[in-house]
Protein backbone atom coordinates (compact mmCIF):
# COMPACT_ATOMS: atom_id res chain seq x y z
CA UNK A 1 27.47 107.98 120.62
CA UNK A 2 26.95 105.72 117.45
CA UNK A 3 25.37 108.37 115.78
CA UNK A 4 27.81 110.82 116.72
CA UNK A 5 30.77 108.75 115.38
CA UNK A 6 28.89 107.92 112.00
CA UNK A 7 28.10 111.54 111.32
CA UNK A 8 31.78 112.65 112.24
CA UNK A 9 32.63 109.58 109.97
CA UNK A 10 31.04 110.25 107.02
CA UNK A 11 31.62 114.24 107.14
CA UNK A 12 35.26 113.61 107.54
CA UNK A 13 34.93 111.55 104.12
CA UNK A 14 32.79 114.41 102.27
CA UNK A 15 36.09 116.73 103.20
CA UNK A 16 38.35 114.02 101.94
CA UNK A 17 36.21 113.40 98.55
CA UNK A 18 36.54 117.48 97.93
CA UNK A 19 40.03 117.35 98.96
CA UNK A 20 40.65 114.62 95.85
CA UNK A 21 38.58 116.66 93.62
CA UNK A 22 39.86 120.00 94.03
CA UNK A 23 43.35 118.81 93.66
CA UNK A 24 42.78 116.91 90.44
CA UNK A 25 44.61 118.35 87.33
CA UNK A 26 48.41 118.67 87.38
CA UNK A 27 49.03 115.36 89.11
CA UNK A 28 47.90 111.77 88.77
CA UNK A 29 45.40 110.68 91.13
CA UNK A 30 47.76 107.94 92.83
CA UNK A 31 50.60 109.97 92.74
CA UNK A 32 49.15 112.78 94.57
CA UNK A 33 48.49 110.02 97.76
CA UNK A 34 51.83 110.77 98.36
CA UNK A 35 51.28 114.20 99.07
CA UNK A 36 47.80 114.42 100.71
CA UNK A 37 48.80 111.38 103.04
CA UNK A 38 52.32 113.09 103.61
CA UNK A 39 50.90 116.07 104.61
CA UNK A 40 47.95 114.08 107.07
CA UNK A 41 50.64 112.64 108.66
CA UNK A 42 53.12 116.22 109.32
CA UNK A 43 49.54 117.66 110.40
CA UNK A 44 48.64 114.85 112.59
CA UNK A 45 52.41 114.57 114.15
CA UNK A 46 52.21 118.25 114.99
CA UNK A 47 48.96 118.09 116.56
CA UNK A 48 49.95 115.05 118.39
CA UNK A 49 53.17 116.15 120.07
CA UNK A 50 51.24 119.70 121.00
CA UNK A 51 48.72 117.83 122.75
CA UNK A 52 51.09 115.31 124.08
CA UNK A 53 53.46 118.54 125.73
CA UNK A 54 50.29 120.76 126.77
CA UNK A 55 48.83 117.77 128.84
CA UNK A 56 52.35 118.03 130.93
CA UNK A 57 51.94 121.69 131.73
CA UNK A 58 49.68 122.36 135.12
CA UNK A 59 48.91 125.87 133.43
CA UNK A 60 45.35 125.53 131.56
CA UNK A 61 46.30 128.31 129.20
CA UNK A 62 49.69 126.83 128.36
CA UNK A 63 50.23 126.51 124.49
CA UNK A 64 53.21 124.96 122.81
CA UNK A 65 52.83 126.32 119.19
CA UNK A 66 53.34 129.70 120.82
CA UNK A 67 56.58 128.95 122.48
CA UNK A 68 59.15 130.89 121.17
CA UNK A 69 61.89 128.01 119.43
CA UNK A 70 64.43 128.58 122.05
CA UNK A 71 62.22 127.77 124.71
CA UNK A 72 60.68 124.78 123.23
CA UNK A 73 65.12 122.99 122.91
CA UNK A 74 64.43 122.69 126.79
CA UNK A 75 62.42 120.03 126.24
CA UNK A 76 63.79 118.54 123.48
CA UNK A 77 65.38 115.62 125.12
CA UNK A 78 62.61 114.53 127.52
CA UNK A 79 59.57 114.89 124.91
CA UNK A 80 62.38 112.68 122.11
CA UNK A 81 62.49 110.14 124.62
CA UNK A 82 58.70 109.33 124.87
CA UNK A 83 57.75 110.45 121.78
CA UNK A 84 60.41 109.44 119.47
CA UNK A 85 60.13 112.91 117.07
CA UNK A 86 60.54 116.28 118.23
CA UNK A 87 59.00 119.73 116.35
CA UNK A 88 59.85 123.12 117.44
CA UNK A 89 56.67 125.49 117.82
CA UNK A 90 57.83 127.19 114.29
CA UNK A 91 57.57 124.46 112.35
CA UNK A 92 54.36 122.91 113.32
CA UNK A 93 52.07 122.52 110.70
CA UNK A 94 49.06 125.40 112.30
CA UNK A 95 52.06 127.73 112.29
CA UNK A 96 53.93 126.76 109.21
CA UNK A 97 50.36 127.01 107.43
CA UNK A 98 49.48 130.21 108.80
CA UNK A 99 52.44 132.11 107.05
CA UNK A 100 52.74 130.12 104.10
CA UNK A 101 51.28 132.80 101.67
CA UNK A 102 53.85 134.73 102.66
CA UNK A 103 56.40 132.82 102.11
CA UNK A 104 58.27 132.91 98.73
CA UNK A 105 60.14 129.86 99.65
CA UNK A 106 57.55 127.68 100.76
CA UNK A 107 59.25 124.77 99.24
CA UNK A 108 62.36 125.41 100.88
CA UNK A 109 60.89 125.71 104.27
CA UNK A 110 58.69 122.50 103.91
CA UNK A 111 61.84 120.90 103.11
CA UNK A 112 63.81 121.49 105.72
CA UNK A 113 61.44 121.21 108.29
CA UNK A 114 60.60 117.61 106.90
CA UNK A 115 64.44 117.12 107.16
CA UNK A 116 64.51 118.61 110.77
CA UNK A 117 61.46 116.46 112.04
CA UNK A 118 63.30 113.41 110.52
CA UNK A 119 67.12 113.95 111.76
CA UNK A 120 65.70 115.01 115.30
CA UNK A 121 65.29 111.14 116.05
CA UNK A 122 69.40 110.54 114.74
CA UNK A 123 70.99 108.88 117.59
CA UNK A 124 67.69 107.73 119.41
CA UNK A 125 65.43 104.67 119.39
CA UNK A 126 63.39 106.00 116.77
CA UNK A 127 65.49 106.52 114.22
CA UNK A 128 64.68 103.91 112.22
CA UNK A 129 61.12 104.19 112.71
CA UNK A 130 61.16 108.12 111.46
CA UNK A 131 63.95 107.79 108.82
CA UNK A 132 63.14 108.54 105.33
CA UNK A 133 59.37 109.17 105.96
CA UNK A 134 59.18 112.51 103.95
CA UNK A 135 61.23 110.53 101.32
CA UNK A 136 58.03 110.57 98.76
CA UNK A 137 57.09 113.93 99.60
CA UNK A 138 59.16 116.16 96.73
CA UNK A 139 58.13 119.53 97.62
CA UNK A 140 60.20 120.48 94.47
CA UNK A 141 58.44 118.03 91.71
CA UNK A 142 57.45 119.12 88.71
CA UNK A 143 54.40 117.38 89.16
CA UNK A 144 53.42 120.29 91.41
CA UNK A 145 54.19 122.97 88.50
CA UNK A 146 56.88 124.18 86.46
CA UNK A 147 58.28 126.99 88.01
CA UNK A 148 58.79 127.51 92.23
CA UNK A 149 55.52 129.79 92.35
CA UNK A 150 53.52 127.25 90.82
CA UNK A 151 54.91 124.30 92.72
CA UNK A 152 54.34 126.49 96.22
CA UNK A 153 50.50 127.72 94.85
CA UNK A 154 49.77 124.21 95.06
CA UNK A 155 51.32 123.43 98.40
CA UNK A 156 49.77 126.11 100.03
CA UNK A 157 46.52 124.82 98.15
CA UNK A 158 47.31 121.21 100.36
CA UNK A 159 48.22 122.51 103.33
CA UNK A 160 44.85 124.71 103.36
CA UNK A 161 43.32 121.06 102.31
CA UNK A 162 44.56 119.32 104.91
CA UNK A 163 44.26 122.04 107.32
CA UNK A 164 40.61 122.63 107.13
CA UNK A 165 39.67 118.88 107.40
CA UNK A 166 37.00 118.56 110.33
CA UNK A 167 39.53 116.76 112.56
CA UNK A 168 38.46 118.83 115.77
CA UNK A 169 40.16 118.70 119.12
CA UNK A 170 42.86 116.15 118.93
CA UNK A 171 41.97 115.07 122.52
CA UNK A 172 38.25 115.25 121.91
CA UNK A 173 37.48 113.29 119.01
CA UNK A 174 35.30 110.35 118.94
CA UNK A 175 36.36 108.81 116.48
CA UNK A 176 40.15 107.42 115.04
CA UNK A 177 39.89 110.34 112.56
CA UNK A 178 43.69 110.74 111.47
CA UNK A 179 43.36 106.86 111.31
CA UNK A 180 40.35 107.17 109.65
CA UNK A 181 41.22 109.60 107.37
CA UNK A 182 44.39 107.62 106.45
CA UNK A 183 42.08 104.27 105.60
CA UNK A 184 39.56 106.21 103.20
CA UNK A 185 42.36 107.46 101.62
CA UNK A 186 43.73 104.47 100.85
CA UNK A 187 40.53 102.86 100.14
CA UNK A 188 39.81 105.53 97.65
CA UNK A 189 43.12 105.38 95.95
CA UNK A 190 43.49 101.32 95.34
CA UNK A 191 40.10 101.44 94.31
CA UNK A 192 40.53 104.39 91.07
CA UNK A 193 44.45 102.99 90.77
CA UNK A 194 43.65 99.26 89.68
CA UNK A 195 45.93 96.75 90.05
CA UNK A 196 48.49 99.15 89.62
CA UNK A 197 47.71 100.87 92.94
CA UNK A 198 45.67 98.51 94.90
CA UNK A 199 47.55 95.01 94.74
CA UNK A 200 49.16 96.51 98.43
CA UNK A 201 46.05 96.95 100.24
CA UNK A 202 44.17 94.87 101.41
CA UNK A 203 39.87 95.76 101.56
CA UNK A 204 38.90 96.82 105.09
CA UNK A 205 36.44 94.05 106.01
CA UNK A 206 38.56 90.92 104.78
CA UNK A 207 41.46 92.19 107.21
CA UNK A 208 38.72 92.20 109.80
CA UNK A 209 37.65 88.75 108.95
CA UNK A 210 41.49 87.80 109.18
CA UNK A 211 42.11 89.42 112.16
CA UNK A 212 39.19 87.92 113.93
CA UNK A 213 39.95 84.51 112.42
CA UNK A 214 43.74 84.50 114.46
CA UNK A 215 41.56 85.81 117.92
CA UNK A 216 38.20 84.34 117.93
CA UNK A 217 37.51 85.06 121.49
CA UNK A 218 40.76 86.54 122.66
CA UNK A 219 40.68 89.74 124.60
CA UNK A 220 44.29 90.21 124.42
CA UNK A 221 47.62 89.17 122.19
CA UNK A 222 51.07 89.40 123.03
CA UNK A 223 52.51 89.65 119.46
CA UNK A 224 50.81 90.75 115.52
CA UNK A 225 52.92 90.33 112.51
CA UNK A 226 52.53 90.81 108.73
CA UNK A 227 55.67 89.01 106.42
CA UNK A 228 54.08 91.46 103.68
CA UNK A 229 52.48 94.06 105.55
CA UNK A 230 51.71 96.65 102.54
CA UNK A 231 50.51 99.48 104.07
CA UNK A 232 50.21 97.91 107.43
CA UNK A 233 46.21 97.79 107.49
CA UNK A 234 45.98 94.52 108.25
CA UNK A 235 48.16 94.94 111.48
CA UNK A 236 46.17 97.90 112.72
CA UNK A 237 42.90 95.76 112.69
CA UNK A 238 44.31 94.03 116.29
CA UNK A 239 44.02 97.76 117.31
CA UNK A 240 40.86 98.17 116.36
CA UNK A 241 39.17 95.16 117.11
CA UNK A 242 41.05 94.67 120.68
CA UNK A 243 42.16 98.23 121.51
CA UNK A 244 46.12 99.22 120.98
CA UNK A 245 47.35 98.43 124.36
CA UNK A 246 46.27 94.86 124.06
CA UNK A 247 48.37 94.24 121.89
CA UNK A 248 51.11 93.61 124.70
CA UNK A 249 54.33 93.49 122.69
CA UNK A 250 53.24 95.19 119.91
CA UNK A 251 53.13 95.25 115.54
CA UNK A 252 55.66 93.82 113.48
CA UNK A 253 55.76 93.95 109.79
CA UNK A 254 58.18 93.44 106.77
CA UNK A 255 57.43 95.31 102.99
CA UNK A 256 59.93 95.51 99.96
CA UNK A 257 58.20 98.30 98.86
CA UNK A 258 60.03 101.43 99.49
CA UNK A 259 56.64 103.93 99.35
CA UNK A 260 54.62 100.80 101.36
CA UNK A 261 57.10 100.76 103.53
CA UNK A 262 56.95 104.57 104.30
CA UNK A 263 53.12 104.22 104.47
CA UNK A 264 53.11 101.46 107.05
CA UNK A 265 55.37 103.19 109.02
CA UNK A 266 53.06 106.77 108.76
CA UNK A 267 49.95 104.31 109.15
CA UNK A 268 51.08 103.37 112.50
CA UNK A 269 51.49 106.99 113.96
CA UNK A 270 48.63 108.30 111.89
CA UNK A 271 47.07 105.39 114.50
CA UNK A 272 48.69 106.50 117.59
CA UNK A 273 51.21 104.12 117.54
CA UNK A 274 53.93 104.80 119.59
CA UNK A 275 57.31 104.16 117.83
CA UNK A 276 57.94 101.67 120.51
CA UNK A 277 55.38 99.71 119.92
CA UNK A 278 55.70 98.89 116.25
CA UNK A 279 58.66 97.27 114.26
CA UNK A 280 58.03 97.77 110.35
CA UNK A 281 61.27 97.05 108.37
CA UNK A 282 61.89 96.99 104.80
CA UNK A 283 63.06 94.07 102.86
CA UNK A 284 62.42 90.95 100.98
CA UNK A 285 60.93 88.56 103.32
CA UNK A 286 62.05 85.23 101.80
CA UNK A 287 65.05 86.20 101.31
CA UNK A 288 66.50 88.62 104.19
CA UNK A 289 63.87 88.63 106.82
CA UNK A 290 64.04 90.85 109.49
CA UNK A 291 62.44 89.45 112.83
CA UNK A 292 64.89 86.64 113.84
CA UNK A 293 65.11 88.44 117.23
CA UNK A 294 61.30 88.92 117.35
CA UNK A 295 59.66 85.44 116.59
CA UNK A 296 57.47 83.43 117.15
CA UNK A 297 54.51 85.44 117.13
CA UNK A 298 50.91 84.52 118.38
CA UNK A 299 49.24 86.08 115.85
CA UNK A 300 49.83 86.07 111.76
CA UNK A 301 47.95 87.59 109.38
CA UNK A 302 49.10 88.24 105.62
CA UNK A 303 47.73 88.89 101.90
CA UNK A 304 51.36 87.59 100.41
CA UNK A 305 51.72 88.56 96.39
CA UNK A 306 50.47 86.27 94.85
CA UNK A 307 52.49 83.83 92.60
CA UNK A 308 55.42 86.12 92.56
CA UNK A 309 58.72 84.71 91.08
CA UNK A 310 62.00 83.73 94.01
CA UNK A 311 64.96 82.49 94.64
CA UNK A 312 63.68 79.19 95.36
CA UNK A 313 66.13 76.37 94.15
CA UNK A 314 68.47 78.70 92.50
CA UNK A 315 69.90 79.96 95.96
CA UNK A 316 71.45 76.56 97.23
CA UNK A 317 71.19 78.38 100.69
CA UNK A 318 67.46 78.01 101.35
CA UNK A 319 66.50 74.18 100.97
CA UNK A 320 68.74 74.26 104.18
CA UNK A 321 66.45 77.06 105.67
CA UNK A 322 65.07 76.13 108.65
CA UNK A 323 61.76 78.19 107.53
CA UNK A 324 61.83 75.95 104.44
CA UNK A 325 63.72 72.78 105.13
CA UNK A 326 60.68 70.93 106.77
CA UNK A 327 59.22 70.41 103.77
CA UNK A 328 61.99 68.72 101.65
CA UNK A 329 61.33 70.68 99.17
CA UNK A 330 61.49 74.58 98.24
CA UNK A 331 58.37 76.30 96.99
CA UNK A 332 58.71 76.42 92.26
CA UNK A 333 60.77 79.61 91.50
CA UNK A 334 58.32 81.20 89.29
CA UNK A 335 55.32 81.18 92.41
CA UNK A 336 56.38 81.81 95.70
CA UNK A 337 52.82 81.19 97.66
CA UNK A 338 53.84 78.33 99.43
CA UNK A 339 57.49 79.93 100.57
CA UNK A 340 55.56 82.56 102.45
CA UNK A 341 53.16 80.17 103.81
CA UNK A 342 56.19 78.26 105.37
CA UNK A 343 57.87 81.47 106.20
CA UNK A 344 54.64 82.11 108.18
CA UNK A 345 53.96 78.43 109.72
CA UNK A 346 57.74 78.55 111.18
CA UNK A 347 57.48 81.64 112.87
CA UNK A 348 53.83 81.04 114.52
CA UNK A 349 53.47 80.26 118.04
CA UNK A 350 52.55 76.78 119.17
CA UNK A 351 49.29 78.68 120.19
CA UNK A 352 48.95 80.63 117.27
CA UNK A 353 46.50 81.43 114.78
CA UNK A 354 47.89 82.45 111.03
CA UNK A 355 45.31 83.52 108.66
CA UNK A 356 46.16 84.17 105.10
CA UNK A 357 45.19 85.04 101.72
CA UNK A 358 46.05 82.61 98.91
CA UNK A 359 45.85 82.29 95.60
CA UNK A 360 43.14 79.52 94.63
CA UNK A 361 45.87 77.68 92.31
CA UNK A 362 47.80 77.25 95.95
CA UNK A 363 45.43 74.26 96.83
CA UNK A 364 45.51 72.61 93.72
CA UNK A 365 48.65 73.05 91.34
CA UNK A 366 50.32 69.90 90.35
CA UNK A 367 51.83 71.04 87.24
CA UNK A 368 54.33 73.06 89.85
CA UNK A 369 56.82 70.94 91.26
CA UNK A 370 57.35 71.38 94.88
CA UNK A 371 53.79 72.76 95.60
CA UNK A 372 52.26 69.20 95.89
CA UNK A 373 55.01 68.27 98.40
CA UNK A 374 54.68 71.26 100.67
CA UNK A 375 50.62 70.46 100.48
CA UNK A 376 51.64 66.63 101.77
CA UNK A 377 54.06 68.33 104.64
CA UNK A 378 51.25 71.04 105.71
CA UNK A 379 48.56 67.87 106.06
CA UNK A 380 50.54 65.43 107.10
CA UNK A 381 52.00 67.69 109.99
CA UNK A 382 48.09 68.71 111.07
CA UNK A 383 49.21 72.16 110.44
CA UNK A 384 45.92 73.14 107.97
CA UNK A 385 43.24 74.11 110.49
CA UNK A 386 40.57 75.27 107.61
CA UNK A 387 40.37 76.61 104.55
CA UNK A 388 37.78 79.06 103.62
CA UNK A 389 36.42 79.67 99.84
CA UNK A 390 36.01 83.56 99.91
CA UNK A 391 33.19 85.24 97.18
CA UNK A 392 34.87 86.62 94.34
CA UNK A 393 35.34 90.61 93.32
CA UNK A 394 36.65 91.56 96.88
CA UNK A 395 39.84 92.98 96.12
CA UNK A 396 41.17 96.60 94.23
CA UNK A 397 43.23 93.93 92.30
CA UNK A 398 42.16 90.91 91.00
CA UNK A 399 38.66 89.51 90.69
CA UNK A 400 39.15 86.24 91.55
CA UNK A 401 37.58 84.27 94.39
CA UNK A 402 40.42 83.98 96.67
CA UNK A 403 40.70 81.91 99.33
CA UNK A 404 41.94 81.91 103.46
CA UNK A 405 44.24 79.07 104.96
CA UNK A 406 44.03 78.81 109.03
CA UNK A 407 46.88 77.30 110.03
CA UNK A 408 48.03 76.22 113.61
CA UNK A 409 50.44 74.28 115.76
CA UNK A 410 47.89 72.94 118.59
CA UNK A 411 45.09 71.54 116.97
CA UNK A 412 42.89 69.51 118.63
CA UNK A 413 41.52 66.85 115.75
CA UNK A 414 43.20 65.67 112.46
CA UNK A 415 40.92 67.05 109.57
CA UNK A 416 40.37 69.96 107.62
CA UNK A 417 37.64 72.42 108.12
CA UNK A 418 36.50 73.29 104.42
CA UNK A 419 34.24 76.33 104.14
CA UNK A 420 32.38 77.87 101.44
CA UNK A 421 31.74 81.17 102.18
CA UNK A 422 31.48 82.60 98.38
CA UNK A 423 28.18 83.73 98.81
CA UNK A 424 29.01 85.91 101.89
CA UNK A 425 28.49 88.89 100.39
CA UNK A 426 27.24 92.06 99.55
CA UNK A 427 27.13 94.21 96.15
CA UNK A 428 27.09 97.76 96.86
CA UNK A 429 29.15 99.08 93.79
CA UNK A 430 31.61 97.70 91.40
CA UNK A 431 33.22 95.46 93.60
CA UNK A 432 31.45 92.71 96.46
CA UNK A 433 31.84 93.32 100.10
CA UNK A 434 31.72 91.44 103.22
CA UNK A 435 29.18 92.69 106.44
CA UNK A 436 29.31 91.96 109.56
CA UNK A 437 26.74 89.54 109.49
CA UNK A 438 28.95 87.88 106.83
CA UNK A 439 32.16 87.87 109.10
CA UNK A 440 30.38 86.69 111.86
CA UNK A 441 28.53 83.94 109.97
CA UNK A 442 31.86 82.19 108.91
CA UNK A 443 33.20 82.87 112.13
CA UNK A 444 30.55 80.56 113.48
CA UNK A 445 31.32 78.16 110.96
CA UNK A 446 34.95 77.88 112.29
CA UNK A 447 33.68 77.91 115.76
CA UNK A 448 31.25 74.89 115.28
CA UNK A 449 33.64 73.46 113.22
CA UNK A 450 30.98 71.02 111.96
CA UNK A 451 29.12 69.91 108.41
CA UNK A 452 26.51 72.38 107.42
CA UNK A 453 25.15 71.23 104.22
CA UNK A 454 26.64 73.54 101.40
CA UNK A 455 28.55 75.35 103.88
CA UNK A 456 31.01 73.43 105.47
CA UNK A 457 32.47 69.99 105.73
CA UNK A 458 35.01 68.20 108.07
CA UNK A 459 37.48 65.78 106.23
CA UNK A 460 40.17 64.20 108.15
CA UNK A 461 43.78 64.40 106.73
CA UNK A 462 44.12 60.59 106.17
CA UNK A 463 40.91 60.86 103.45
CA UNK A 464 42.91 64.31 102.08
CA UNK A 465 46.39 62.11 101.49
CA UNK A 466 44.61 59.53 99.44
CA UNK A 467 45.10 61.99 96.38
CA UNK A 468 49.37 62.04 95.69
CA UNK A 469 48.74 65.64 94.49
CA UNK A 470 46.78 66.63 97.53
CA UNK A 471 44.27 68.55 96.17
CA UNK A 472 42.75 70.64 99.05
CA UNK A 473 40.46 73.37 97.13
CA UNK A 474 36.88 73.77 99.12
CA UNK A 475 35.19 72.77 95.62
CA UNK A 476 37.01 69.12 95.57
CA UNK A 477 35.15 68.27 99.16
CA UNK A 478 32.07 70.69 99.12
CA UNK A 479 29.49 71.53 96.60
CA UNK A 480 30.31 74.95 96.19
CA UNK A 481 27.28 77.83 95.48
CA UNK A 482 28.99 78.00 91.81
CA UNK A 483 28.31 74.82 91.40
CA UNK A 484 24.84 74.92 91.42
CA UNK A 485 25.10 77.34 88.44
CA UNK A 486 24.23 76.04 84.85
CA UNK A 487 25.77 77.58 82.17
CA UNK A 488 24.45 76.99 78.39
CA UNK A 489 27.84 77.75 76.46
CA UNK A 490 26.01 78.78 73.56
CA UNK A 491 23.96 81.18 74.89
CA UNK A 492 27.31 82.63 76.49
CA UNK A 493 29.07 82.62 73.30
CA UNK A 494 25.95 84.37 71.70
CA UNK A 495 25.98 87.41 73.97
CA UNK A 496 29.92 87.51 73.55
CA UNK A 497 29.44 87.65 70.21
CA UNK A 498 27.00 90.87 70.79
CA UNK A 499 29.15 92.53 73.09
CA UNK A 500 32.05 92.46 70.16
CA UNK A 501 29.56 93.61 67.69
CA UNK A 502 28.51 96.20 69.78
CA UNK A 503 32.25 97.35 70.85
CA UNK A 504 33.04 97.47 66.99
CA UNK A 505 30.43 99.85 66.29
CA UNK A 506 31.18 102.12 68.96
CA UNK A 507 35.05 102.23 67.93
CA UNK A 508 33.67 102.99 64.18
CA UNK A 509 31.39 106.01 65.72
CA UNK A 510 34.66 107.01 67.38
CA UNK A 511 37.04 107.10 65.17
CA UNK A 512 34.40 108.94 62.83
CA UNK A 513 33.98 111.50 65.58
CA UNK A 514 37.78 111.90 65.89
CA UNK A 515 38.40 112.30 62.32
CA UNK A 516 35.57 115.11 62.22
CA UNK A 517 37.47 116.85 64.67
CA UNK A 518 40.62 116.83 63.34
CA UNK A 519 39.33 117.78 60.03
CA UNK A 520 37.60 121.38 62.00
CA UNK A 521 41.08 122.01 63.60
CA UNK A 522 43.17 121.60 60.66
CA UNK A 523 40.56 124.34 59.19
């Protein structure tokens, strides 16, 4: 069955890769996600609530997408109710696709059946879960072409795309493939968009790691929540790791992103989600969050922006926060780590796990007012169950070795678990990447929660308050593997100096080759 699932995997991400390659030209790279992930997720809805209707019917040979629409309203209201989304038979995406060279107003159809999928929820439960998630798809850009035959040439060129993607039998697959499909996608994206594209996602394997961190042996969680769920990958690793309905109560999630937002949202059907079982709502987390009602939750996992600017001091309203308050003091305005890492410690369970991604600077920083304080609270309160030292390179974004804090409400000693795993890793391109072996290696770590020499080290909280600024990097209590690196500066500076040279001389050979040019053209 392995082998099945790998060879289904890996043909599903040739398709993908020709997908991205056929439709390069007219639009950027990261702008055309929108489309090829909008149009995944109409496919993958329509497929979806055909098998979902077929599987009702006792007739074998019963078909949905041939119902004529007026006998598919009968079951409008039943089919909304469970499903949260309803699609007549014409406006599926097999049928829609199947006449679409034909139809001179391609655009306008798309349109309104995106329309029509979304206002079918109005007045439901779902509505908020399906509103505006066609929002980024603008069937009428000019980033599809200049003129209405251009822009529907190139639609008919996705939905052909998207349509011929080796998806098989929805029923029948062994694999997640719309899920799947959705996760290279995105993988592929962050990775050719930078910074610029990436700094939402979070790589596969460290949301495993984070995941697994918040469970260790659990078989089952009642609640999973994200304060700055992105894309909502991190979320959908519970479902992976545990199986969906294990996750008793289901995901909830917060973004400020507008497009994130709509992405989480599609993630979680693209996933099988049912609308009931997720709660994704847009907003600023520090500021307006939205899951009062919800918290506490039992699991947390996050990769918070790092040292974004707040509120903080300026709003008079939050040092009385009760997220925030604790501490005595608010997180600096210009870096907002620690706010989210209080938001986070207030809404965990007492037998919660939160694991998050942090900025190195977090556990050091003493030039920031407030950060020091919130450090004394966090130790002082036995809240800091470990922190982990992760290799560097691992994210779309930045290079820099980031790091994990565990925190929890129950602990059962009163020290500090540092870990260095910055040598967990593997190199198999431009950027590192962690294994299995690697996530179950520090997962043993946490588990023995012992000293391994190099690896890990147990400090209790009274030795970490010594220091006023409580310093709590991994480096300050544990020889890291960096350390054991030598570095002759002048040798550095020397090959520095050779790398300028060398860029200089290419820039001359270019700017010679440009001018030649230029010179032939103007001739």
């Amino acid at each position: 069955m392995n082998n099945k699932k790998e060879y289904e995997r890996d043909e599903l991400h040739k398709a993908i890769w020709k997908i991205a390659n056929d439709l390069r030209g007219s639009v950027d790279g990261w702008d055309f996600k929108q489309y090829v992930l909008g149009f995944l997720f109409y496919r993958f809805i329509s497929e979806n609530l055909t098998d979902y209707i077929n599987r009702l019917e006792p007739d074998d040979n019963f078909d949905y997408a041939k119902l004529s629409d007026e006998q598919a309203e009968y079951g409008r209201d039943e089919t909304l109710k469970e499903k949260g989304f309803y699609i007549l038979p014409s406006e599926l995406f097999c049928n829609v696709r199947k006449k679409a060279k034909q139809d001179k107003d391609l655009n306008v159809t798309l349109n309104n059946i995106f329309n029509n999928i979304e206002n079918s929820a109005k007045g439901t439960a779902s509505e908020d879960d399906m509103k505006g998630l066609f929002d980024d798809i603008d069937v009428n850009s000019n980033k599809l072409g200049n003129t209405v035959e251009e822009r529907n040439t190139k639609l008919i060129k996705i939905l052909d795309s998207i349509g011929d993607l080796p998806l098989g039998n929805y029923q029948d697959n062994t694999i997640d493939v719309f899920g799947d499909a959705y996760e290279f996608l995105m993988t592929m994206y962050a990775s050719n968009a930078g910074k610029s594209g990436g700094e939402f996602f979070t790589p596969q394997e460290v949301g495993e790691l984070l995941a697994k961190i918040t469970l260790m042996d659990k078989k089952e969680v009642n609640k999973v929540y994200d304060p700055c769920c992105g894309s909502g990958g991190l979320l959908l690793k519970f479902a992976k790791i545990l199986g969906k309905d294990n996750i008793k109560k289901g995901f909830y999630g917060q973004e400020i992103n507008l497009t994130t937002y709509n992405l989480a949202r599609i993630n979680m059907f693209l996933h099988d989600i049912n609308y009931n079982k997720f709660n994704i709502a847009r907003g600023d987390t520090l500021i307006d969050p939205k899951h009062w009602d919800d918290e506490p939750f039992d699991a947390i996992v996050s990769n918070p922006p790092y040292s974004i600017k707040w509120a903080g001091k300026s709003n008079p309203l939050l040092i009385n926060d009760e997220r925030f308050s604790p501490a005595g003091i608010l997180a600096p305005k210009s870096k907002a780590d620690l706010a989210f890492t209080m938001h986070m410690l207030s809404w965990l369970s007492t037998k919660g796990t939160a694991a998050i991604v942090e900025f190195p600077g977090v556990l050091y920083r003493s030039n920031e007012k407030g950060e020091p304080g919130i450090r004394k609270y966090l130790v002082e309160n036995n809240f800091i169950d470990s922190i982990i030292q992760l290799p560097e390179n691992l994210f779309f974004g930045p290079s820099i070795a980031t790091c994990i804090i565990v925190l929890k409400k129950n602990k059962k000693d009163n020290s500090i678990l540092f870990v260095d795993a910055s040598d967990e890793f593997i190199k198999p391109g431009k950027k590192n990447k962690l294994t299995d072996d690697n996530i179950n290696n520090i997962l043993d770590i946490l588990k023995s929660r012992t000293n391994i020499e190099g690896k890990s080290i147990l400090i209790s909280n009274d030795e970490i308050l010594k220091d006023e600024k409580v310093n709590i990097s991994v480096g300050t209590f544990l020889k890291t593997v960096n350390d054991d690196i030598e570095i002759d500066i002048n040798a550095l500076n020397r090959n520095i100096q050779e790398i300028v040279t060398k860029q200089n001389q290419v820039r001359k050979e270019l700017d010679a080759i440009i001018k030649e040019l230029e010179y032939d053209y103007h001739e």
